[in-house]
PDB file of N, CA and C in Angstrom:
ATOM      1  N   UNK A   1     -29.866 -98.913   6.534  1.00  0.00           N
ATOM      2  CA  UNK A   1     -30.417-100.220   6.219  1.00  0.00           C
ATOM      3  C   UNK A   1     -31.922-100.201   6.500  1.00  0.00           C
ATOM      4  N   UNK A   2     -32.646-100.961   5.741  1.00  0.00           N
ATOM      5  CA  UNK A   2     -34.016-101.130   5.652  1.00  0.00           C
ATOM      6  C   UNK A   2     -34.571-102.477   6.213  1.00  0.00           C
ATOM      7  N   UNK A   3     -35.507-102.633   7.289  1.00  0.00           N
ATOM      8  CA  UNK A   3     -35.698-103.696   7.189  1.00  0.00           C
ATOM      9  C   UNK A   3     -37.181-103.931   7.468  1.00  0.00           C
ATOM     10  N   UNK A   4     -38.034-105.107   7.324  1.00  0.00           N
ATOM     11  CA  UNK A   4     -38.998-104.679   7.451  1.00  0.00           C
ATOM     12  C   UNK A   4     -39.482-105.760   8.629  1.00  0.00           C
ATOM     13  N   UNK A   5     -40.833-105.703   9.724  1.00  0.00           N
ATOM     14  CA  UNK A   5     -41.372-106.428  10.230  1.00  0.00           C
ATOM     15  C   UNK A   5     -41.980-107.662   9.217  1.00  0.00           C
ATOM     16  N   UNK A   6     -42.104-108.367  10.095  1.00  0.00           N
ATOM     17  CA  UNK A   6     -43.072-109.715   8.925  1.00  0.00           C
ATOM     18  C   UNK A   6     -44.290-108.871   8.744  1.00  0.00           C
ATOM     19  N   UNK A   7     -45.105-108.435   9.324  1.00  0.00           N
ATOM     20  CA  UNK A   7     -46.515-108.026   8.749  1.00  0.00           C
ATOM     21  C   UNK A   7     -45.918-106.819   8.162  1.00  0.00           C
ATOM     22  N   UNK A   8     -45.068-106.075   7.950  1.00  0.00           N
ATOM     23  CA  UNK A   8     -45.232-105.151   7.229  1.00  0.00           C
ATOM     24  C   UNK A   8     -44.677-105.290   5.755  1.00  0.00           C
ATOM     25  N   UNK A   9     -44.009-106.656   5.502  1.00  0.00           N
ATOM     26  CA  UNK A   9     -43.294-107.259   4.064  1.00  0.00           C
ATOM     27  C   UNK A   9     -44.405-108.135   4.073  1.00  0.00           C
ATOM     28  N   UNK A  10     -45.758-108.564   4.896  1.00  0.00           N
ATOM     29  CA  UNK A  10     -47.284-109.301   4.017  1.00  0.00           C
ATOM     30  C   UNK A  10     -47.925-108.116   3.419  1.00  0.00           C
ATOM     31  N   UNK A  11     -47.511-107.096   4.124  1.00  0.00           N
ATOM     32  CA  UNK A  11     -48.414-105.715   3.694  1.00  0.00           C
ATOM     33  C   UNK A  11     -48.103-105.696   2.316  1.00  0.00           C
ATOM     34  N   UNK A  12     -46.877-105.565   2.027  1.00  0.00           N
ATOM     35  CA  UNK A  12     -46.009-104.575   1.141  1.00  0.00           C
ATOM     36  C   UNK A  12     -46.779-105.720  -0.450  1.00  0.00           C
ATOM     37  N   UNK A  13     -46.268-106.729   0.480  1.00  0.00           N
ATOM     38  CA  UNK A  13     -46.984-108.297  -0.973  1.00  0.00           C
ATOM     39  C   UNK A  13     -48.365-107.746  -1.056  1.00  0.00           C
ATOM     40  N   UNK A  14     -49.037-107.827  -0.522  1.00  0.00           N
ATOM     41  CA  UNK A  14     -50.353-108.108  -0.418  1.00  0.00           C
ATOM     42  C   UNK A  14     -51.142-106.719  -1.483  1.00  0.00           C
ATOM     43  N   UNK A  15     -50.354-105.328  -1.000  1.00  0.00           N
ATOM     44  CA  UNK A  15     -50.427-104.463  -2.176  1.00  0.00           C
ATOM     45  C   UNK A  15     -50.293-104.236  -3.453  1.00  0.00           C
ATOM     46  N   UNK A  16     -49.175-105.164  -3.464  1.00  0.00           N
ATOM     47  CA  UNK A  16     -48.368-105.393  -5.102  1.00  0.00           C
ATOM     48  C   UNK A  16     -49.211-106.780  -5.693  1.00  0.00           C
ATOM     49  N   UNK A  17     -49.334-107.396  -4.552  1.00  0.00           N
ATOM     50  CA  UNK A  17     -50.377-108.351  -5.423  1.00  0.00           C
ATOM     51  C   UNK A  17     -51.526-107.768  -5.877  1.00  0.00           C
ATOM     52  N   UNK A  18     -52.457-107.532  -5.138  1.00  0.00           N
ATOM     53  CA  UNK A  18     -53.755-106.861  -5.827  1.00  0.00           C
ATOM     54  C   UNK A  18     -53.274-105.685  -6.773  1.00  0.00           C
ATOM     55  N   UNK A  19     -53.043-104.571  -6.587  1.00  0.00           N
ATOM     56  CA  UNK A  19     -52.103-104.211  -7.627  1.00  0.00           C
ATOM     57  C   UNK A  19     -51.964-105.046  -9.126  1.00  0.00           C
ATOM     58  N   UNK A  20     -51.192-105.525  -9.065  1.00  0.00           N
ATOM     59  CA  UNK A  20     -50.506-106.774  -9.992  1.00  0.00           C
ATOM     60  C   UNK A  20     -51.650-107.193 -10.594  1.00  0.00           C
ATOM     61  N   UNK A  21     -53.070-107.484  -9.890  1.00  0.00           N
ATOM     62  CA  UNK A  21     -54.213-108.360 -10.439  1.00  0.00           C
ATOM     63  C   UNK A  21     -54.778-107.430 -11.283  1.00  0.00           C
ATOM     64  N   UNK A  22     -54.992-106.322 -10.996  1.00  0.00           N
ATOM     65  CA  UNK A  22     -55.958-104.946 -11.692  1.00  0.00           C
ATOM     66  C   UNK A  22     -54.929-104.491 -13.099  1.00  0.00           C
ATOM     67  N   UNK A  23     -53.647-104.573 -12.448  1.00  0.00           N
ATOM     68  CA  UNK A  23     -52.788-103.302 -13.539  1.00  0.00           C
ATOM     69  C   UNK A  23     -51.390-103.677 -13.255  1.00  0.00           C
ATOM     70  N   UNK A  24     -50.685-104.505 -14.195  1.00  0.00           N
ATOM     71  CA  UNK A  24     -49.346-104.688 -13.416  1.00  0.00           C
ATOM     72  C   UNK A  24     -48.281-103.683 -13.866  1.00  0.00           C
ATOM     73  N   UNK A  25     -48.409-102.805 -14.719  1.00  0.00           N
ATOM     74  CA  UNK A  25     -47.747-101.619 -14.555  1.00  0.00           C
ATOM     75  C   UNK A  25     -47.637-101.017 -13.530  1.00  0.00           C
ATOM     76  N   UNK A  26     -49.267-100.551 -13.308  1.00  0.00           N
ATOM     77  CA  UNK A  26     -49.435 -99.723 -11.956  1.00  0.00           C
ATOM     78  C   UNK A  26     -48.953-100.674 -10.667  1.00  0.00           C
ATOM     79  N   UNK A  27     -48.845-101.949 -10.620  1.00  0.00           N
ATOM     80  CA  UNK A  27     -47.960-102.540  -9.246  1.00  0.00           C
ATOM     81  C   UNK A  27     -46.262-102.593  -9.288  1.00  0.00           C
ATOM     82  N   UNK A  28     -46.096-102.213 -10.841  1.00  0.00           N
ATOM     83  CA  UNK A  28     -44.590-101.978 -10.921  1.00  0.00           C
ATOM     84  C   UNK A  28     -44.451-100.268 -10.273  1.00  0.00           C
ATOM     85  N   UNK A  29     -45.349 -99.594 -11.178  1.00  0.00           N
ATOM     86  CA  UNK A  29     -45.003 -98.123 -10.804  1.00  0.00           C
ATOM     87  C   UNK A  29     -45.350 -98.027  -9.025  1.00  0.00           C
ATOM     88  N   UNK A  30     -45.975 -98.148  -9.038  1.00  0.00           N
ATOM     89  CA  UNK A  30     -45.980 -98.479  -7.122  1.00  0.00           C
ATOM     90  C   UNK A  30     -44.930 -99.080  -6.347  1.00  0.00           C
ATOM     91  N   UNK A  31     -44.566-100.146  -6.570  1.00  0.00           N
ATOM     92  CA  UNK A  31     -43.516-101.196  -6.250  1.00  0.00           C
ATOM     93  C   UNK A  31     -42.012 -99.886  -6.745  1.00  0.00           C
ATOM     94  N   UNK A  32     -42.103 -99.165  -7.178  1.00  0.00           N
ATOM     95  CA  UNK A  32     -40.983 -98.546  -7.543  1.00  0.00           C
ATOM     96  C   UNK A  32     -40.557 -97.118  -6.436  1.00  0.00           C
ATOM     97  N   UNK A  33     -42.025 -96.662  -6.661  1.00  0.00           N
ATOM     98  CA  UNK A  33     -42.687 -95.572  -5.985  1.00  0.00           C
ATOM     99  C   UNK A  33     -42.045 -95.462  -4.247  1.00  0.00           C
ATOM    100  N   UNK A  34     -42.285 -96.681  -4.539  1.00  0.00           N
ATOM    101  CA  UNK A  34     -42.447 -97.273  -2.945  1.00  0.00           C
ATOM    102  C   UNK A  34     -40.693 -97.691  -2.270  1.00  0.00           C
ATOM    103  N   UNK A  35     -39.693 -97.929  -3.397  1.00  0.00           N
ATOM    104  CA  UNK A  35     -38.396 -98.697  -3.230  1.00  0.00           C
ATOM    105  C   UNK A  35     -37.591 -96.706  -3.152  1.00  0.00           C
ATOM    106  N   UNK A  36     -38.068 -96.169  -3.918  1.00  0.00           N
ATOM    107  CA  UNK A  36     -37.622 -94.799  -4.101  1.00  0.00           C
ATOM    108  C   UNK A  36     -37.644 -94.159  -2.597  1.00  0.00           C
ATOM    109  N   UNK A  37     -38.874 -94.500  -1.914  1.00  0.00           N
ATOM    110  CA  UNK A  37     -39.231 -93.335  -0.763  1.00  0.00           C
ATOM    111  C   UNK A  37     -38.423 -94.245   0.153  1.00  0.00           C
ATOM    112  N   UNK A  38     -38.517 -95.429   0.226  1.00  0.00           N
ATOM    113  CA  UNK A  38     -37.641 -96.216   1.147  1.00  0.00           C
ATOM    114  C   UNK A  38     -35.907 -95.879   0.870  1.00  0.00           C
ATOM    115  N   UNK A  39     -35.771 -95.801  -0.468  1.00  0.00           N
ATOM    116  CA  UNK A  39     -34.406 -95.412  -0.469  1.00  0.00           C
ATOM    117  C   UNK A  39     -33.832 -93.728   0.175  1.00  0.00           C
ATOM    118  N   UNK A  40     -34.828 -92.757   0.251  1.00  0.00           N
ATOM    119  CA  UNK A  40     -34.855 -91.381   0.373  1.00  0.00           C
ATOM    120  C   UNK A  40     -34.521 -91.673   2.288  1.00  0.00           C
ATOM    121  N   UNK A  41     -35.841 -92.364   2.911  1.00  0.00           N
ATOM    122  CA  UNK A  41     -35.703 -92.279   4.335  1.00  0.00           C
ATOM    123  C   UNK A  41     -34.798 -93.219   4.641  1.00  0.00           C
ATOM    124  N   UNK A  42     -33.693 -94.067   3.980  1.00  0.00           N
ATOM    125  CA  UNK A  42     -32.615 -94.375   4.627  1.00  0.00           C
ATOM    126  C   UNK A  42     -31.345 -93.246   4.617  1.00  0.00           C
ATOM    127  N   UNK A  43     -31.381 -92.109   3.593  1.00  0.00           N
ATOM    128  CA  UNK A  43     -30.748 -91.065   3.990  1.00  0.00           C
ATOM    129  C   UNK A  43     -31.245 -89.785   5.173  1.00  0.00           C
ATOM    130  N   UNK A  44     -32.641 -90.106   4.826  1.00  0.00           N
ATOM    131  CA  UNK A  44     -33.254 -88.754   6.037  1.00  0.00           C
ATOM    132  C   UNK A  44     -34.321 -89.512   6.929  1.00  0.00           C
ATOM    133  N   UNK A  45     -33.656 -90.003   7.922  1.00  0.00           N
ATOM    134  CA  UNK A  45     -35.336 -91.080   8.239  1.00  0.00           C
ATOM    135  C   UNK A  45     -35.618 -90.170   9.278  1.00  0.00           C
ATOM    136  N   UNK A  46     -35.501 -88.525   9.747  1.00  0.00           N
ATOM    137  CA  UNK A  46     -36.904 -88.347  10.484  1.00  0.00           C
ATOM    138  C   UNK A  46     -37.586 -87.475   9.472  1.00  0.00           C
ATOM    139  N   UNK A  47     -37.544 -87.804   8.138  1.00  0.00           N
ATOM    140  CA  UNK A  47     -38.226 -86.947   6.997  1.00  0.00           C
ATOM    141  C   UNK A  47     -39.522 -87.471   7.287  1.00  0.00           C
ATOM    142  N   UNK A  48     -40.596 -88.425   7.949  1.00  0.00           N
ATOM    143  CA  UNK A  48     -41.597 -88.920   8.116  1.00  0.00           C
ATOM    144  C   UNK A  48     -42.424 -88.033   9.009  1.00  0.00           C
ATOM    145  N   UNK A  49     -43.350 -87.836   9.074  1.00  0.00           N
ATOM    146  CA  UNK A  49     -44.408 -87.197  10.144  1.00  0.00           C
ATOM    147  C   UNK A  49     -44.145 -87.973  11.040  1.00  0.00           C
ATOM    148  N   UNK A  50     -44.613 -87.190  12.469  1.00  0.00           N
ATOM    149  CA  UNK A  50     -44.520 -87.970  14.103  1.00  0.00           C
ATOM    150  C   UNK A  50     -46.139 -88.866  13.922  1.00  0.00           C
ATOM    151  N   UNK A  51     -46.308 -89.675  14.603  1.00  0.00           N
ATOM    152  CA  UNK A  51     -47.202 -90.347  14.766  1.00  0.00           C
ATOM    153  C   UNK A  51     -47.979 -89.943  16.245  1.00  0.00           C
ATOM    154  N   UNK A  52     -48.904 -90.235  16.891  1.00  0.00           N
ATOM    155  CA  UNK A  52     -49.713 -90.413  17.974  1.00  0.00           C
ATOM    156  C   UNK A  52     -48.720 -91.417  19.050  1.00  0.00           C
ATOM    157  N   UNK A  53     -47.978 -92.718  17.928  1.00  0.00           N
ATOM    158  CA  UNK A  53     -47.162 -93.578  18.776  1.00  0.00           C
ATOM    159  C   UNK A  53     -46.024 -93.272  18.008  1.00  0.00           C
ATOM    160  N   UNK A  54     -45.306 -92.581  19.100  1.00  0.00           N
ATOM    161  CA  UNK A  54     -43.831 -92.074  19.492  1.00  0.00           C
ATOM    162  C   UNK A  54     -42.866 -93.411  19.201  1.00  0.00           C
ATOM    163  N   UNK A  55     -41.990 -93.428  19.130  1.00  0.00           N
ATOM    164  CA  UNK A  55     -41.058 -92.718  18.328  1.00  0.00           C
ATOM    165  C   UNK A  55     -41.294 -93.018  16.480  1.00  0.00           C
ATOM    166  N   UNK A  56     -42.703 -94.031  16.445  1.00  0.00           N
ATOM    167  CA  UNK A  56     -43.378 -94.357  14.931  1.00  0.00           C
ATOM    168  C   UNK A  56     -43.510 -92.906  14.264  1.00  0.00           C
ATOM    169  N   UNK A  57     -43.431 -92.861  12.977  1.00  0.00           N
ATOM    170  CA  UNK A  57     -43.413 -92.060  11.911  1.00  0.00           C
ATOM    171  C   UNK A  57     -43.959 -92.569  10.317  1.00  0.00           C
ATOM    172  N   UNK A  58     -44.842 -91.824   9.880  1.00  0.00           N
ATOM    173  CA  UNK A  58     -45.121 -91.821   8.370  1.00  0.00           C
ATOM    174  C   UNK A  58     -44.779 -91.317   7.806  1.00  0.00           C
ATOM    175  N   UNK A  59     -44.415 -91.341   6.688  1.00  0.00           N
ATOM    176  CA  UNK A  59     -44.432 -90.991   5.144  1.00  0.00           C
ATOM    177  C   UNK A  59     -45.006 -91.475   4.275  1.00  0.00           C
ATOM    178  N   UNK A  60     -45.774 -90.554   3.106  1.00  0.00           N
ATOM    179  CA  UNK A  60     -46.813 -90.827   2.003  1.00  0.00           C
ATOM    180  C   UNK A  60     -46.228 -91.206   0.753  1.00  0.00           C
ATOM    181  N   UNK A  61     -46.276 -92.201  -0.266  1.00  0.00           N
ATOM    182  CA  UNK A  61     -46.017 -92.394  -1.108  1.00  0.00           C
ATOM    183  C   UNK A  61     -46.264 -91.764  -2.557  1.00  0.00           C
ATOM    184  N   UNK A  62     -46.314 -90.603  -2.378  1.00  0.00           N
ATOM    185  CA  UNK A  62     -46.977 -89.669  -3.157  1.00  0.00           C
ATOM    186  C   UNK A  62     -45.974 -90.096  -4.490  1.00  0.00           C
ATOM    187  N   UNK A  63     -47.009 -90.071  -5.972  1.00  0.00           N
ATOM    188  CA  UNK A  63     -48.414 -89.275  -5.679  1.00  0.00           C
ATOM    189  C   UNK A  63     -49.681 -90.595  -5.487  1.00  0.00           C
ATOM    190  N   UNK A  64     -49.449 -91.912  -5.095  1.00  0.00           N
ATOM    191  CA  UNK A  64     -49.840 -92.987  -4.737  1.00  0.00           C
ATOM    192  C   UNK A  64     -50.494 -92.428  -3.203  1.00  0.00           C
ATOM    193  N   UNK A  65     -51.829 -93.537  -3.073  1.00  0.00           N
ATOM    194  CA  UNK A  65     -52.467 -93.382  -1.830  1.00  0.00           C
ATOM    195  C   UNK A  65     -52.335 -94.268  -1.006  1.00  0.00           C
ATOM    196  N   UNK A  66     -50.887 -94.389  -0.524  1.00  0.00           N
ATOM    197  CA  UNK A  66     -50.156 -95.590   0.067  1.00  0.00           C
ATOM    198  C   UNK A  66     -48.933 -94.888   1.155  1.00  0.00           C
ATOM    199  N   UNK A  67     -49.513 -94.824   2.832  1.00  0.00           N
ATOM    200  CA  UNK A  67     -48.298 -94.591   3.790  1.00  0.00           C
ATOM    201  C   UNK A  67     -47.593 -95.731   4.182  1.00  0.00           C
ATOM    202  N   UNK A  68     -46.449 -95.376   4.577  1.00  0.00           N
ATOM    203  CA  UNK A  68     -45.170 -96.285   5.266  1.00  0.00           C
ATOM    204  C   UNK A  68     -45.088 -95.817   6.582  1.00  0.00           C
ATOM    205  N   UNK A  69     -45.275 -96.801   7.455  1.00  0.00           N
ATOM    206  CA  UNK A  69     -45.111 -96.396   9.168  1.00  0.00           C
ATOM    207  C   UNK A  69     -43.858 -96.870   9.289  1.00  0.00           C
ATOM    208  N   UNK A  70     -43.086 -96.193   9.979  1.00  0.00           N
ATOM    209  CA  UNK A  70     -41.531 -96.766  10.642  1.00  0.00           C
ATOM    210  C   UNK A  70     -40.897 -96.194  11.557  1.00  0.00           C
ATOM    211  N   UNK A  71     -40.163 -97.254  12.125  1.00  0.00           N
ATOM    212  CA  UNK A  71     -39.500 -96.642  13.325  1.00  0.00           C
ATOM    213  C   UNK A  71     -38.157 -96.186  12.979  1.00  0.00           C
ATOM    214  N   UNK A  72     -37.565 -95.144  12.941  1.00  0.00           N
ATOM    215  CA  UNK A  72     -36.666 -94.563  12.779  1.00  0.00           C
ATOM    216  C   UNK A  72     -35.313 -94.956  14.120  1.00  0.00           C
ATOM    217  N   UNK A  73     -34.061 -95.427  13.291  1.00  0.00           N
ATOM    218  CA  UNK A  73     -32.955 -95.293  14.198  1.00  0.00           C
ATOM    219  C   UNK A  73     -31.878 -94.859  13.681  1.00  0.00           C
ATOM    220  N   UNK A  74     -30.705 -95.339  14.136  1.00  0.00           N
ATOM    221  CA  UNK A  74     -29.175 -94.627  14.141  1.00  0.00           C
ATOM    222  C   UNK A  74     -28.596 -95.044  12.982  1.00  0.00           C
ATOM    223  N   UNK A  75     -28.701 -96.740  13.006  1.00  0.00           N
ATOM    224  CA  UNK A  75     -28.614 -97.722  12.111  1.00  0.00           C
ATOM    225  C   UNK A  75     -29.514 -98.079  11.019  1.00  0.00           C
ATOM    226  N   UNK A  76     -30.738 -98.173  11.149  1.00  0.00           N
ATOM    227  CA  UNK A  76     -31.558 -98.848  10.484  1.00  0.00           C
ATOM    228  C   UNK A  76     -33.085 -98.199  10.905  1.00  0.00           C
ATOM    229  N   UNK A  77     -33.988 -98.605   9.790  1.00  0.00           N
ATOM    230  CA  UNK A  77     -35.280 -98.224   9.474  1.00  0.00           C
ATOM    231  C   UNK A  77     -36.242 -99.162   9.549  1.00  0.00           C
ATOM    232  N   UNK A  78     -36.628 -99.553  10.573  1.00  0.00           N
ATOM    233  CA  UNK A  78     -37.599-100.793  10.662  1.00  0.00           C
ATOM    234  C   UNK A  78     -39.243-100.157  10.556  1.00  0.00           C
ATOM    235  N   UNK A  79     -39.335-100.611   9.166  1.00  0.00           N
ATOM    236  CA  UNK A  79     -40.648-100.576   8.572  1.00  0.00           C
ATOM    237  C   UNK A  79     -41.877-101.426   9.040  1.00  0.00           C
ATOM    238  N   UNK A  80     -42.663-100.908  10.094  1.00  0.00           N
ATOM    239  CA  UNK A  80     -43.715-102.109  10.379  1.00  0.00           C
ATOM    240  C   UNK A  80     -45.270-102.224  10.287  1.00  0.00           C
ATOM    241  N   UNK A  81     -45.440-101.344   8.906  1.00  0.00           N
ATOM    242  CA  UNK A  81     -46.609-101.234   7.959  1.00  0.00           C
ATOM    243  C   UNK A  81     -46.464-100.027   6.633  1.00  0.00           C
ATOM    244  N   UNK A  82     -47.059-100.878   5.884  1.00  0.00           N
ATOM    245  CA  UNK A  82     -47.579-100.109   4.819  1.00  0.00           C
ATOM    246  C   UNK A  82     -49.103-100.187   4.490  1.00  0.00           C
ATOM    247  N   UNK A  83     -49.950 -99.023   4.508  1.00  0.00           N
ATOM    248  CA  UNK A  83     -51.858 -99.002   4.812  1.00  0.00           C
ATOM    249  C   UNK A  83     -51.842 -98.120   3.381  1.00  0.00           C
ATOM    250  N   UNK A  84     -53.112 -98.522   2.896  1.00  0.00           N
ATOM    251  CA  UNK A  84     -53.720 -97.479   1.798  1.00  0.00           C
ATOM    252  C   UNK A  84     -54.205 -96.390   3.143  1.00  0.00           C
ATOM    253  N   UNK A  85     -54.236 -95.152   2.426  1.00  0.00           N
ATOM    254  CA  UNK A  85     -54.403 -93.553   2.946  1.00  0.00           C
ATOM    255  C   UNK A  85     -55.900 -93.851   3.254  1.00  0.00           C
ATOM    256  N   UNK A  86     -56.586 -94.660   2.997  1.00  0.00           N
ATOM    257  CA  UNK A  86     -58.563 -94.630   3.090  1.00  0.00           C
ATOM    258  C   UNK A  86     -58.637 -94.931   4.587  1.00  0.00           C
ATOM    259  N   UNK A  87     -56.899 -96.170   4.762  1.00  0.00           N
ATOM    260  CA  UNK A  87     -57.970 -97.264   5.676  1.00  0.00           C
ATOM    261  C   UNK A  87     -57.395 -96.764   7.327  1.00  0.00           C
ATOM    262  N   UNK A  88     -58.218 -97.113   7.813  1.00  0.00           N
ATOM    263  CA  UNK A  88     -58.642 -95.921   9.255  1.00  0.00           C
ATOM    264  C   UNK A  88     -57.010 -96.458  10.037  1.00  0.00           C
ATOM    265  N   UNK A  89     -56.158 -95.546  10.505  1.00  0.00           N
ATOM    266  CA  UNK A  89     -54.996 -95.694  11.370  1.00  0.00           C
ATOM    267  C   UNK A  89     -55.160 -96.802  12.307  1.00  0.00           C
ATOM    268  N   UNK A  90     -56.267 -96.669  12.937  1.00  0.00           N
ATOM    269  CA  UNK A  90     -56.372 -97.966  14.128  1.00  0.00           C
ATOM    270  C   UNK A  90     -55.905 -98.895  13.927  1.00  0.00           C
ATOM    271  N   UNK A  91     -55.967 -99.229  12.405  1.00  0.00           N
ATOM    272  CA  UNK A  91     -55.870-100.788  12.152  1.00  0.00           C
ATOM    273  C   UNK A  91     -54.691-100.838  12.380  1.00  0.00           C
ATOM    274  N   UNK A  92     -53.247 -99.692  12.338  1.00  0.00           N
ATOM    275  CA  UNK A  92     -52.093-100.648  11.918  1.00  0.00           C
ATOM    276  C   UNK A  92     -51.892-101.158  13.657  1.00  0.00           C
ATOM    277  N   UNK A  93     -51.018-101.977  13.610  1.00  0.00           N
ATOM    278  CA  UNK A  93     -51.100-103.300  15.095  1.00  0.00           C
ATOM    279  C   UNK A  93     -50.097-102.337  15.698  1.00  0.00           C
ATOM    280  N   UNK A  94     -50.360-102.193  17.040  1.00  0.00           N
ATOM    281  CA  UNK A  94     -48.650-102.129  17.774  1.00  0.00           C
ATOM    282  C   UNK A  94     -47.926-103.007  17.624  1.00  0.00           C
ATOM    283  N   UNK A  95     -46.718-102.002  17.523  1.00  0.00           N
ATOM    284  CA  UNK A  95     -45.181-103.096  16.731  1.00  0.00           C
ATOM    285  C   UNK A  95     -44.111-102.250  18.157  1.00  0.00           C
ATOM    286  N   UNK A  96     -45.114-101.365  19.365  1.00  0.00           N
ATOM    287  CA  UNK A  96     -43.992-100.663  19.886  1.00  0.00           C
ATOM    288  C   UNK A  96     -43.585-101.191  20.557  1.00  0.00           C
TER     289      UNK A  96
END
């Protein structure tokens, strides 16, 4: 199961919106991109890189310049950001 933090389902909008404003193909093909890799790490969720903050993990939305931070469990995948690849790690908030 997938679920996401509140800031990380404003993230997820907030991408697909701008997105959506420029190219709404490209916020569908993203928005798809994006439902695909989420569907992959509910079968393999430590398929993500380790993070700096333990037990957090990324994965890249390739070939999109868009990571997914999440905490990996037994049950469920709590997603608590999605950042464009530019914007500096600091920003995402502790969610630990």
């Amino acid at each position: 199961m997938i679920r996401f933090t509140p800031e990380a389902a404003t993230e997820l909008e907030d991408v697909l919106r701008y997105l959506a404003a420029h190219s709404p193909e490209g916020a569908r093909n993203v928005g798809a991109r994006i439902r695909q890799v989420l569907s992959n790490l509910s079968e393999y969720p430590l398929t993500g890189m380790r993070t700096s903050l333990e037990p957090m993990r990324r994965v890249a939305v390739t070939p999109y310049p868009y990571l997914i931070f999440y905490l990996p469990g037994d049950d469920e995948i709590i997603v608590v950001g999605i950042r464009h690849a530019a914007r500096d790690p600091s920003s995402m908030p502790d969610q630990l």
